[in-house]
Protein backbone atom coordinates (compact mmCIF):
# COMPACT_ATOMS: atom_id res chain seq x y z
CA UNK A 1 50.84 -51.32 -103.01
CA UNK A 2 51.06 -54.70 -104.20
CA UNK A 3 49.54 -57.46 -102.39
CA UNK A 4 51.40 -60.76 -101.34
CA UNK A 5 49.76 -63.69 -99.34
CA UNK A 6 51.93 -66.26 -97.98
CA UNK A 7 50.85 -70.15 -97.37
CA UNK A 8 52.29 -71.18 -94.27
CA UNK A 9 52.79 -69.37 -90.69
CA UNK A 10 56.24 -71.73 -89.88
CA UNK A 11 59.65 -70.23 -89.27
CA UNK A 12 59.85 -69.84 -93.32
CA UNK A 13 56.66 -68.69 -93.77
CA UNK A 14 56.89 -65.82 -91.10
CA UNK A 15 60.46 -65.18 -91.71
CA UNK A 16 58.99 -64.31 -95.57
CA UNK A 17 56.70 -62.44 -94.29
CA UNK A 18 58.93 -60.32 -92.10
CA UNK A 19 61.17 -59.97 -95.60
CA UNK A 20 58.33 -58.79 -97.53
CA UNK A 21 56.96 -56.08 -95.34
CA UNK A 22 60.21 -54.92 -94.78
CA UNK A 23 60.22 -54.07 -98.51
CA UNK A 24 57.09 -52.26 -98.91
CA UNK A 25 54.90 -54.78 -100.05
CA UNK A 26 51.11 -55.72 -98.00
CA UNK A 27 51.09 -58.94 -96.71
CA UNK A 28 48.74 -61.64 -95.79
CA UNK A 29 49.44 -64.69 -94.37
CA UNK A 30 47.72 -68.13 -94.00
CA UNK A 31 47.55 -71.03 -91.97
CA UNK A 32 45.50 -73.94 -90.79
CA UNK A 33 46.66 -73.57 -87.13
CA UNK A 34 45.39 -71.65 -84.73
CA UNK A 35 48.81 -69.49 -84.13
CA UNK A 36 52.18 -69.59 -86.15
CA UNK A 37 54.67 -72.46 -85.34
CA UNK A 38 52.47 -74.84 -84.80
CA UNK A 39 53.79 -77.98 -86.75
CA UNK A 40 57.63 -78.04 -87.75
CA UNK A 41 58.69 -75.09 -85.99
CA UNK A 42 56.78 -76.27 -82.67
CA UNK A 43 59.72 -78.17 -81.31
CA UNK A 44 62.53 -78.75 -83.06
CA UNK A 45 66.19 -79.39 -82.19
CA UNK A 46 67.14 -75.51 -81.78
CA UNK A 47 70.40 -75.87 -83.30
CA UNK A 48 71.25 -72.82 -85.52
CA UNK A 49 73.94 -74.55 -87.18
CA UNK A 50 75.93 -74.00 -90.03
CA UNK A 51 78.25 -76.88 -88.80
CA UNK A 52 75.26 -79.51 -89.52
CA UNK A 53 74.92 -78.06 -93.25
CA UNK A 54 76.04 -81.22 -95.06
CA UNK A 55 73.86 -82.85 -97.05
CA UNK A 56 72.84 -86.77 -96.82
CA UNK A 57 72.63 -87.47 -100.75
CA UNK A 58 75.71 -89.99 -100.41
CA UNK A 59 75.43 -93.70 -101.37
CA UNK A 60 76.18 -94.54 -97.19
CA UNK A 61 72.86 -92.47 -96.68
CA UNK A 62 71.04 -95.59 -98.84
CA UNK A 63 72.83 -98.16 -97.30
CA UNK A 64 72.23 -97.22 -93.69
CA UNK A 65 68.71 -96.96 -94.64
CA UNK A 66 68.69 -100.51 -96.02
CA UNK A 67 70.36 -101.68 -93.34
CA UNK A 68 68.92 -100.47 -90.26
CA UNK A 69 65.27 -101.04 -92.16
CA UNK A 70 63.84 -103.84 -89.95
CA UNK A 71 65.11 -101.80 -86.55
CA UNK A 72 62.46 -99.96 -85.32
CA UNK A 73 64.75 -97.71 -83.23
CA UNK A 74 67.62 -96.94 -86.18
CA UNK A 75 68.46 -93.29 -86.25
CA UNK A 76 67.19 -93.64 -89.99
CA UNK A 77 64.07 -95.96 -90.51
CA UNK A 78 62.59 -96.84 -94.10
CA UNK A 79 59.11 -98.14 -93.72
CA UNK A 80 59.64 -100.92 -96.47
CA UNK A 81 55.55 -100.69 -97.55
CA UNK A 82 54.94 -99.91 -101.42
CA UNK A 83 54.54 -96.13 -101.95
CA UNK A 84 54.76 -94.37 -105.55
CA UNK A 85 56.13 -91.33 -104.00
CA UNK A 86 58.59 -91.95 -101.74
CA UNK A 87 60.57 -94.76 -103.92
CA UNK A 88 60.46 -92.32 -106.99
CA UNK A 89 61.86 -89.34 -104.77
CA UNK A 90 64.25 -91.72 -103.51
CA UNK A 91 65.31 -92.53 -106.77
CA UNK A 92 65.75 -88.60 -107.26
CA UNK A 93 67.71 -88.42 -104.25
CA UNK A 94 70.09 -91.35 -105.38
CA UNK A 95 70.54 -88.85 -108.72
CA UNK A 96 71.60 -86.18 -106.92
CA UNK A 97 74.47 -88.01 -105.05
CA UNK A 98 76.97 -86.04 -107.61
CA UNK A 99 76.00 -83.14 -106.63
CA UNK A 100 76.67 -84.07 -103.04
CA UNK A 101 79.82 -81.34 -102.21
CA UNK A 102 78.61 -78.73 -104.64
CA UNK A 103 75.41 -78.21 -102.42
CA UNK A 104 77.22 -79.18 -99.03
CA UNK A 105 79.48 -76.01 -99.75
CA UNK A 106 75.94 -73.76 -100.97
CA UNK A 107 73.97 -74.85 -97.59
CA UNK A 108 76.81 -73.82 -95.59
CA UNK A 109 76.89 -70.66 -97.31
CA UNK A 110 73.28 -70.14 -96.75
CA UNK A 111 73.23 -70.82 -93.08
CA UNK A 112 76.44 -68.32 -92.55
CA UNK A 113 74.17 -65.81 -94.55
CA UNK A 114 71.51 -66.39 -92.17
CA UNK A 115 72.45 -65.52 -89.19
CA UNK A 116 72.59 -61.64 -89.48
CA UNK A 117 69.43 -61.61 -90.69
CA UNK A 118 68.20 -63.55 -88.34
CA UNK A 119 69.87 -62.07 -85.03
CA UNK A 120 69.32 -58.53 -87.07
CA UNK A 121 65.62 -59.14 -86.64
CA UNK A 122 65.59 -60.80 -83.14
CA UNK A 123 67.58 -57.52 -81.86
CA UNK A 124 65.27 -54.95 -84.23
CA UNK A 125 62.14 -56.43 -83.13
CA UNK A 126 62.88 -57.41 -78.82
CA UNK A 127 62.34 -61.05 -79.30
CA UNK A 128 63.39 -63.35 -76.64
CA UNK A 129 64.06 -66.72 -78.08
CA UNK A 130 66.42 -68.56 -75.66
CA UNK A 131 69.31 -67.32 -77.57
CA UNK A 132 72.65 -69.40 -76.63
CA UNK A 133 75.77 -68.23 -78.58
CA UNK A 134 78.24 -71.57 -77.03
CA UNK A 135 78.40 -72.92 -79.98
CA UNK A 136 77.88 -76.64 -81.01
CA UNK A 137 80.47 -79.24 -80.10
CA UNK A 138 79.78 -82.51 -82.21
CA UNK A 139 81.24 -85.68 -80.43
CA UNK A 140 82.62 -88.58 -81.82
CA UNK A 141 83.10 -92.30 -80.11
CA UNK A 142 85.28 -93.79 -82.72
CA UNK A 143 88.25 -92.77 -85.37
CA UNK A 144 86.20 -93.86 -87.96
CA UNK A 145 83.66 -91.50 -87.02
CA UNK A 146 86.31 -89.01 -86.75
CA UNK A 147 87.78 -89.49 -89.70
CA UNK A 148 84.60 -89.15 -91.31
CA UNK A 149 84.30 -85.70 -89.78
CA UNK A 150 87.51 -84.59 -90.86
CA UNK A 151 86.53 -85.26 -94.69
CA UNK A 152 82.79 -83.29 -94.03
CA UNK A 153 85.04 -80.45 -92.76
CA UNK A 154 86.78 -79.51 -95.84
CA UNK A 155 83.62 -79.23 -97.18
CA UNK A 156 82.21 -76.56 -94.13
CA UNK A 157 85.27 -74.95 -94.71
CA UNK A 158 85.18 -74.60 -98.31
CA UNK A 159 81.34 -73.01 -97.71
CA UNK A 160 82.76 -70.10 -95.27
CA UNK A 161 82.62 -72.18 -91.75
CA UNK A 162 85.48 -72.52 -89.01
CA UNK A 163 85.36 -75.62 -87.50
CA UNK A 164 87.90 -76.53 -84.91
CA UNK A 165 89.12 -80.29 -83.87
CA UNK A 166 89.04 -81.08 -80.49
CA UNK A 167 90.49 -83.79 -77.94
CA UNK A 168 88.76 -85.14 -75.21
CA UNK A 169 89.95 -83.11 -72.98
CA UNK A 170 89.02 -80.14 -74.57
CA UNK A 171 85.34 -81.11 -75.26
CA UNK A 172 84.93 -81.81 -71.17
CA UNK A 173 86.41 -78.24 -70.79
CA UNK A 174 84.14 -76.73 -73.60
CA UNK A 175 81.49 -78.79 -71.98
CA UNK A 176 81.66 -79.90 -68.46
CA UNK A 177 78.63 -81.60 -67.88
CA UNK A 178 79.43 -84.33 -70.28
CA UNK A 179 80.00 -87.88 -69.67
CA UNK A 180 80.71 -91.01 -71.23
CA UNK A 181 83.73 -92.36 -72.89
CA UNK A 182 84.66 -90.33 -76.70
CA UNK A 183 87.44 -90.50 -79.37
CA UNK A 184 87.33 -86.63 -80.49
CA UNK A 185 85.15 -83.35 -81.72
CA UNK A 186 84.94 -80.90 -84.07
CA UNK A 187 83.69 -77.38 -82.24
CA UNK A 188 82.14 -74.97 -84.15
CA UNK A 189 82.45 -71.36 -81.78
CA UNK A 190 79.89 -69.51 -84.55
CA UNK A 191 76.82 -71.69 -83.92
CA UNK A 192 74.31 -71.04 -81.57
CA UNK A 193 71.02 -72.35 -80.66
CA UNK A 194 67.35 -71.02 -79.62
CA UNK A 195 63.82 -71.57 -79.54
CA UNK A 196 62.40 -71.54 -82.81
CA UNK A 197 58.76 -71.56 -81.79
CA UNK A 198 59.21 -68.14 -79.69
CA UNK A 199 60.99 -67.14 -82.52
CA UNK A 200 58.79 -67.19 -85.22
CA UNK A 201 55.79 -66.45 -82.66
CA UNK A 202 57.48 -63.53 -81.65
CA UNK A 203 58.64 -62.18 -85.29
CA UNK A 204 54.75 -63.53 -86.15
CA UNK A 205 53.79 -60.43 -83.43
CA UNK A 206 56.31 -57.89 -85.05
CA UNK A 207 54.92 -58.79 -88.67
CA UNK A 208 51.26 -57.71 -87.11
CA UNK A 209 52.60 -54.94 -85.55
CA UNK A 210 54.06 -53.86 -89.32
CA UNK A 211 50.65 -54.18 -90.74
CA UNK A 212 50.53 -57.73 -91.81
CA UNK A 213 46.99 -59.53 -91.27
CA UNK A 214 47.50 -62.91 -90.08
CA UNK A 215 44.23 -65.68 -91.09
CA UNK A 216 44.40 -68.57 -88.56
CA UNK A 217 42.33 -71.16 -88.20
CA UNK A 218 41.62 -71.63 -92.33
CA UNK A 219 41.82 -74.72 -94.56
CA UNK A 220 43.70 -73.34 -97.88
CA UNK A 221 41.53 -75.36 -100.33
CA UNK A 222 42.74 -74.45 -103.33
CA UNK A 223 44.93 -71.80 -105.58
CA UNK A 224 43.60 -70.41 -109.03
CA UNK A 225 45.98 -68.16 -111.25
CA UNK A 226 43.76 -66.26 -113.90
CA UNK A 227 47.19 -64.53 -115.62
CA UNK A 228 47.81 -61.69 -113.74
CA UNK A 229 46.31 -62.63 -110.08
CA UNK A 230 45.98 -65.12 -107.86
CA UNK A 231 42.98 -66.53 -105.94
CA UNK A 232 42.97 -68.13 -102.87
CA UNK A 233 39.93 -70.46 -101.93
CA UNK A 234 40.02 -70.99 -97.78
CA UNK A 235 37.37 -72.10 -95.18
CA UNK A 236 37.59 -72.25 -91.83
CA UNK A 237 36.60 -75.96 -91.20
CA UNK A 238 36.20 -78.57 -94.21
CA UNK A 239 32.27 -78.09 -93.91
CA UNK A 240 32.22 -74.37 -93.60
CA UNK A 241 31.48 -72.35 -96.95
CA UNK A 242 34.35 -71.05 -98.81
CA UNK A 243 35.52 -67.94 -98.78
CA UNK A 244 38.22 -66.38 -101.66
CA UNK A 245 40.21 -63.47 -101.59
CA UNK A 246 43.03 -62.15 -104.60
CA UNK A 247 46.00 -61.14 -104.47
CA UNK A 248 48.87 -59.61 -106.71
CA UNK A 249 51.52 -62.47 -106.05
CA UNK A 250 51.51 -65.68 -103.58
CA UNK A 251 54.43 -67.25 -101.60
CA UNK A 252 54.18 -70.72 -100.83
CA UNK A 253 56.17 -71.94 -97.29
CA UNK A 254 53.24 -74.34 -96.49
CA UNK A 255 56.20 -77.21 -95.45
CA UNK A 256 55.16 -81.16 -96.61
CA UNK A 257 51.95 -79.14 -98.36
CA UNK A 258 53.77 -77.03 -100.28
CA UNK A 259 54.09 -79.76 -102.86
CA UNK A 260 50.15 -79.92 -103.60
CA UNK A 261 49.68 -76.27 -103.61
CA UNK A 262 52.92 -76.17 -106.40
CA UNK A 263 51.13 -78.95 -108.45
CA UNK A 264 47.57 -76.32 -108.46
CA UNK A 265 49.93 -73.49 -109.86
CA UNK A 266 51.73 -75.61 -112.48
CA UNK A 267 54.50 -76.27 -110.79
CA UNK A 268 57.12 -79.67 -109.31
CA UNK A 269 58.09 -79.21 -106.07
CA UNK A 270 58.79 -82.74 -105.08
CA UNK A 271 58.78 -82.66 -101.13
CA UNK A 272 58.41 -85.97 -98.94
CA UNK A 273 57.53 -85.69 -95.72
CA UNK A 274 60.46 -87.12 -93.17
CA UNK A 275 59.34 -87.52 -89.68
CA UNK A 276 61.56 -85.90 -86.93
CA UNK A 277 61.51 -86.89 -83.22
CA UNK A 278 62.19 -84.52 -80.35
CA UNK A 279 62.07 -84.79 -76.36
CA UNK A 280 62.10 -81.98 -73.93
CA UNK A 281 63.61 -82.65 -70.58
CA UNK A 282 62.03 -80.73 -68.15
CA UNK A 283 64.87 -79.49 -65.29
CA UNK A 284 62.96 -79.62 -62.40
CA UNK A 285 65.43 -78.97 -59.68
CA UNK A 286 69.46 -77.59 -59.66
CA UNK A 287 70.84 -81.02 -59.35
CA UNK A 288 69.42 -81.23 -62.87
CA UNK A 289 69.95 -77.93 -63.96
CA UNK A 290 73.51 -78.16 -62.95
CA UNK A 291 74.11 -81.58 -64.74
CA UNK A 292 72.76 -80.46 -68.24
CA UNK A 293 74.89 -79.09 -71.04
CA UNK A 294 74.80 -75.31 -71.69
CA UNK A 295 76.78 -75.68 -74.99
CA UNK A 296 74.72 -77.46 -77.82
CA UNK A 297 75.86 -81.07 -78.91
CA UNK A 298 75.33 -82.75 -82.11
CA UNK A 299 76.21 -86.94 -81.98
CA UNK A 300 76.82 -88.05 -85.71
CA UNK A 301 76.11 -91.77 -85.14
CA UNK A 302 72.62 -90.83 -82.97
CA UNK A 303 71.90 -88.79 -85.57
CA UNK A 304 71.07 -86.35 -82.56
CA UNK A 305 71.14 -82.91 -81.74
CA UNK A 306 70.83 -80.65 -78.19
CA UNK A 307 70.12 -77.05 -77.04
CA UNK A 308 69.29 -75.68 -73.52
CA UNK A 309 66.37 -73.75 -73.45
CA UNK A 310 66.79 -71.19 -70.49
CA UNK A 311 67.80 -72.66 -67.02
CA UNK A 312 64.60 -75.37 -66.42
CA UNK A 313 64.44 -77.12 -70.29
CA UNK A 314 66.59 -79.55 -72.32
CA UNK A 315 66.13 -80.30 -75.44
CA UNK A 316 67.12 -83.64 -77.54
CA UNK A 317 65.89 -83.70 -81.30
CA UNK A 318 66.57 -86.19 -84.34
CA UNK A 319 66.49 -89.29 -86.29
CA UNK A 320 64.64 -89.46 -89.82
CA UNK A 321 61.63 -91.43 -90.47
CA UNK A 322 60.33 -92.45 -94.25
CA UNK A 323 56.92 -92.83 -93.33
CA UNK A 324 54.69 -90.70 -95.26
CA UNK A 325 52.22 -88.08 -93.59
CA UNK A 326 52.69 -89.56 -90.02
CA UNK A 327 52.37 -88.04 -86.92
CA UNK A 328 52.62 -90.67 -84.96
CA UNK A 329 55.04 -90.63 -81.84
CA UNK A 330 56.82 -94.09 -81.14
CA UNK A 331 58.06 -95.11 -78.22
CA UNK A 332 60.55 -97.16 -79.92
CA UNK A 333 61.56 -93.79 -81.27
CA UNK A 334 61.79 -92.00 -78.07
CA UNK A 335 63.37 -94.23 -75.94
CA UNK A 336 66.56 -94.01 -77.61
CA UNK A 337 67.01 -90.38 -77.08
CA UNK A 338 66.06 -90.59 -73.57
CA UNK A 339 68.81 -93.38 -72.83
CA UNK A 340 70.85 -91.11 -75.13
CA UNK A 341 70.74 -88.49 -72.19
CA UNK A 342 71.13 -90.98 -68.95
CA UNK A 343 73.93 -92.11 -71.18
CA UNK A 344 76.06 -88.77 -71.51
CA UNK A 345 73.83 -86.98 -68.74
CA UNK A 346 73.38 -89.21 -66.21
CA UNK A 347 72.06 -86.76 -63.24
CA UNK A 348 69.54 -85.43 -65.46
CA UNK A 349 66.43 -86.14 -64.06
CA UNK A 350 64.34 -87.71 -66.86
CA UNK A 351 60.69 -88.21 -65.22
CA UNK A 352 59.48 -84.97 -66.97
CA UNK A 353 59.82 -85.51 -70.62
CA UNK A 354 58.14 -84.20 -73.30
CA UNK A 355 57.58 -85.97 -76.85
CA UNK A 356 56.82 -84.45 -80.17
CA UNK A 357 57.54 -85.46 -83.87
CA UNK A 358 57.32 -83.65 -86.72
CA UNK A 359 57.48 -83.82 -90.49
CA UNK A 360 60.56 -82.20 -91.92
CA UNK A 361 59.59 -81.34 -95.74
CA UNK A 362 62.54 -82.30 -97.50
CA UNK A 363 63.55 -82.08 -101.44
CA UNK A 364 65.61 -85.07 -102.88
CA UNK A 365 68.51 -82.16 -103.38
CA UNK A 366 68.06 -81.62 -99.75
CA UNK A 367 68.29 -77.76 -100.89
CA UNK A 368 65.12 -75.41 -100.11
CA UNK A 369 63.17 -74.56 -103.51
CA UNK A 370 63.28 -70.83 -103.26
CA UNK A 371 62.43 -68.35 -106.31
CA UNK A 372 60.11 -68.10 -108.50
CA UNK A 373 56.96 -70.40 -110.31
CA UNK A 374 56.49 -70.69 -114.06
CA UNK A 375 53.71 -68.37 -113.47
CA UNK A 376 53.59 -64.80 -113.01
CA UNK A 377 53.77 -63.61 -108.92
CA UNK A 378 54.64 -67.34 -107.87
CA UNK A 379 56.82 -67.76 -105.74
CA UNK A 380 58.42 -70.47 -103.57
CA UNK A 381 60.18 -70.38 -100.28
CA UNK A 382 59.76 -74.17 -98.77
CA UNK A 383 61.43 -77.81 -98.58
CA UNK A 384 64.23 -77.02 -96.40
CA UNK A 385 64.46 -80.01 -94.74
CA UNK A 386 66.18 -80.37 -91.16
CA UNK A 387 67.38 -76.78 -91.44
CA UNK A 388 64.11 -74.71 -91.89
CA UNK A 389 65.36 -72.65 -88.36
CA UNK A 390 68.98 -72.44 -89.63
CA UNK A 391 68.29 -71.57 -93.63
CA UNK A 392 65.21 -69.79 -93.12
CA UNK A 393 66.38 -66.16 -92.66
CA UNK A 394 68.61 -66.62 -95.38
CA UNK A 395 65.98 -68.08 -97.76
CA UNK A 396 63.45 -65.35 -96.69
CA UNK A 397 65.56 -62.28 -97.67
CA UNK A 398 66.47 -64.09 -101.26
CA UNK A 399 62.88 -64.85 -102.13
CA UNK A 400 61.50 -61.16 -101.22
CA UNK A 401 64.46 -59.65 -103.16
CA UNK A 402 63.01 -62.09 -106.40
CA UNK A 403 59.58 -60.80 -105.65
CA UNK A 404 61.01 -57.41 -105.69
CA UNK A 405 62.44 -58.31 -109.22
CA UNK A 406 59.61 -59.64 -110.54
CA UNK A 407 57.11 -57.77 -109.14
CA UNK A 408 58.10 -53.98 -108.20
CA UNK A 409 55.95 -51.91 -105.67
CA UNK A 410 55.63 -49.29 -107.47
């Protein structure tokens, strides 16, 4: 039986996992946390949505970043300091603006894909993940916004999605909690949302329970392929001795590291980190309960996203931040998204909140790198940007059926 290790114990990593066992092969997996989902699958905007599969390589991307770069609370913030890396993937990303609709369509295609694999497992498996099948209703304050919608949807619909316009009046009906004043929606009735950290911690059980052997707790220090093998050097603190293991093949879903372990096996995979901000609003009593959405909401302009999480939690994700490998969380960052829900929620009580940020690894494509490595038994399943939860199924079953290809059981 051949032996695969995978770098990374997030929602790709353990969705791989789950793949690979599924098709015979031995599995170990890796990870420098002490359980699975402990970075950018700890908190993230739940939304499993196909309807937020465009892609932001557009020439308005760049000039919304230049623009909003001395406002410490845009929705997308540029931190203007020198930095090889980000400027030159930036410049990447500005190449890829032709290819802007052709991968709009693909990710839309992928996150359809995804979501029988992904419910498939949940139902297989008995994992309770705050699963919400309402949909997502985005909401739009202006007919420029609106019309800007209306050109993205061509695009969602070219890829597979339906995507229904919506008045006013219909969005308070979809969703009667919400407030404010609003020019129109688009509602997509396929989406749904969920937890992604009791997700992938409950698949990470079901992988165990399969067989797989799960390392927590280990530094990954560095990858060595000899030609037909690869070794994995690991300790469990940075002045512990190192241990090494081998193994017949290695897939890497190690998020913003992914791109130093590819450089070790000889190959580009040109991640940036982009910082993510979410808050969870803790529901406390029914007057709260009652006043918070049910369906999940994505605000174009805010660049925000929501999903309830069972009856007592709210959660508001979003915004991008070019800031390199920071983990800090702003207040200028949070604030927003907390006036964001007095705004459109406004008997939500908001004393309980909870902040987290995290570091979304993105490609300048914005498409996840999935397939094989120039080497033999390299593999990649990583850089999905802000739709690791919604892609990740998807990507998962692809990448085991190349390791199947390449590397047979038997």
């Amino acid at each position: 039986m051949k032996h695969i290790a995978v770098v990374g114990a997030g929602i790709t990593g353990v969705t791989t996992c789950y793949a690979l066992l599924k098709r015979g092969y031995k599995v170990t997996v890796l990870d420098k946390h002490r359980y699975a989902a402990m970075q950018t699958s700890f908190a993230n905007g739940g939304q499993l949505s196909a309807s937020n599969a465009e892609v932001w390589t557009q020439l308005s991307t760049i000039l919304k970043g230049i623009k909003w770069m001395l406002r410490k609370d845009a929705p997308l913030l540029v931190n203007p300091k020198p930095e090889w890396h980000k400027y030159s993937w930036m410049a990447e990303f500005m190449s890829n603006i032709p290819n802007y609709k052709q991968n709009t369509i693909e990710s839309t295609r992928l996150a359809i894909a995804a979501r029988e694999h992904l419910f498939s497992w949940a139902k297989q498996e008995d994992i309770d993940f705050n699963l919400e099948t309402r949909g997502i209703l985005h909401i739009y304050q202006s007919k420029h916004e609106y019309d800007e919608a209306t050109r993205v949807n061509s695009l969602l619909a070219k890829g597979g999605l339906d995507r229904q316009s919506v008045s006013v009046d219909e969005m308070k009906t979809i969703e009667p909690a919400l407030c404010g004043d609003l020019y129109a929606g688009y509602y997509t009735a396929s989406d749904s949302t969920g937890d992604i950290h009791k997700y992938t911690r409950g698949l990470a059980q079901a992988c165990q329970r399969l067989g797989a052997s799960f390392i927590y707790d280990v530094k990954v220090n560095s990858l060595h392929h000899d030609g037909t093998s690869v070794r994995i050097d690991f300790s469990q603190s940075d002045n512990a001795a190192t241990q090494s293991d081998v193994f017949d093949g290695i897939v890497i879903c190690a998020g913003i590291e992914s791109r130093k372990f590819a450089g070790q096996l000889g190959d580009r995979v040109n991640i940036y980190p982009v910082k993510g901000y979410s808050i969870t609003v803790n529901l406390p009593d029914e007057k709260s309960q009652q006043a918070a959405p049910w369906v999940s909401l994505l605000d174009d302009n805010a660049k925000l996203v929501t999903s309830r999480l069972g009856a007592d939690r709210f959660r508001v994700a979003g915004t991008a931040e070019f800031n390199g490998e920071n983990y800090d969380i702003r207040d200028n960052r949070i604030r927003p998204m907390i006036n964001w829900v007095r705004r459109y929620f406004p008997d939500v009580d908001t004393e309980h909140v909870v902040p987290w940020a995290g570091l979304r690894p993105m490609m300048p494509n914005m498409m996840p790198r999935v397939g094989a490595g120039k080497l033999p038994g390299v593999f990649y399943n990583t850089g999905h940007g802000h739709l690791g939860w919604t892609l990740s199924a998807a990507t998962a079953d692809t990448v085991s059926a190349v390791v199947a290809q390449r590397m047979p059981t038997s």
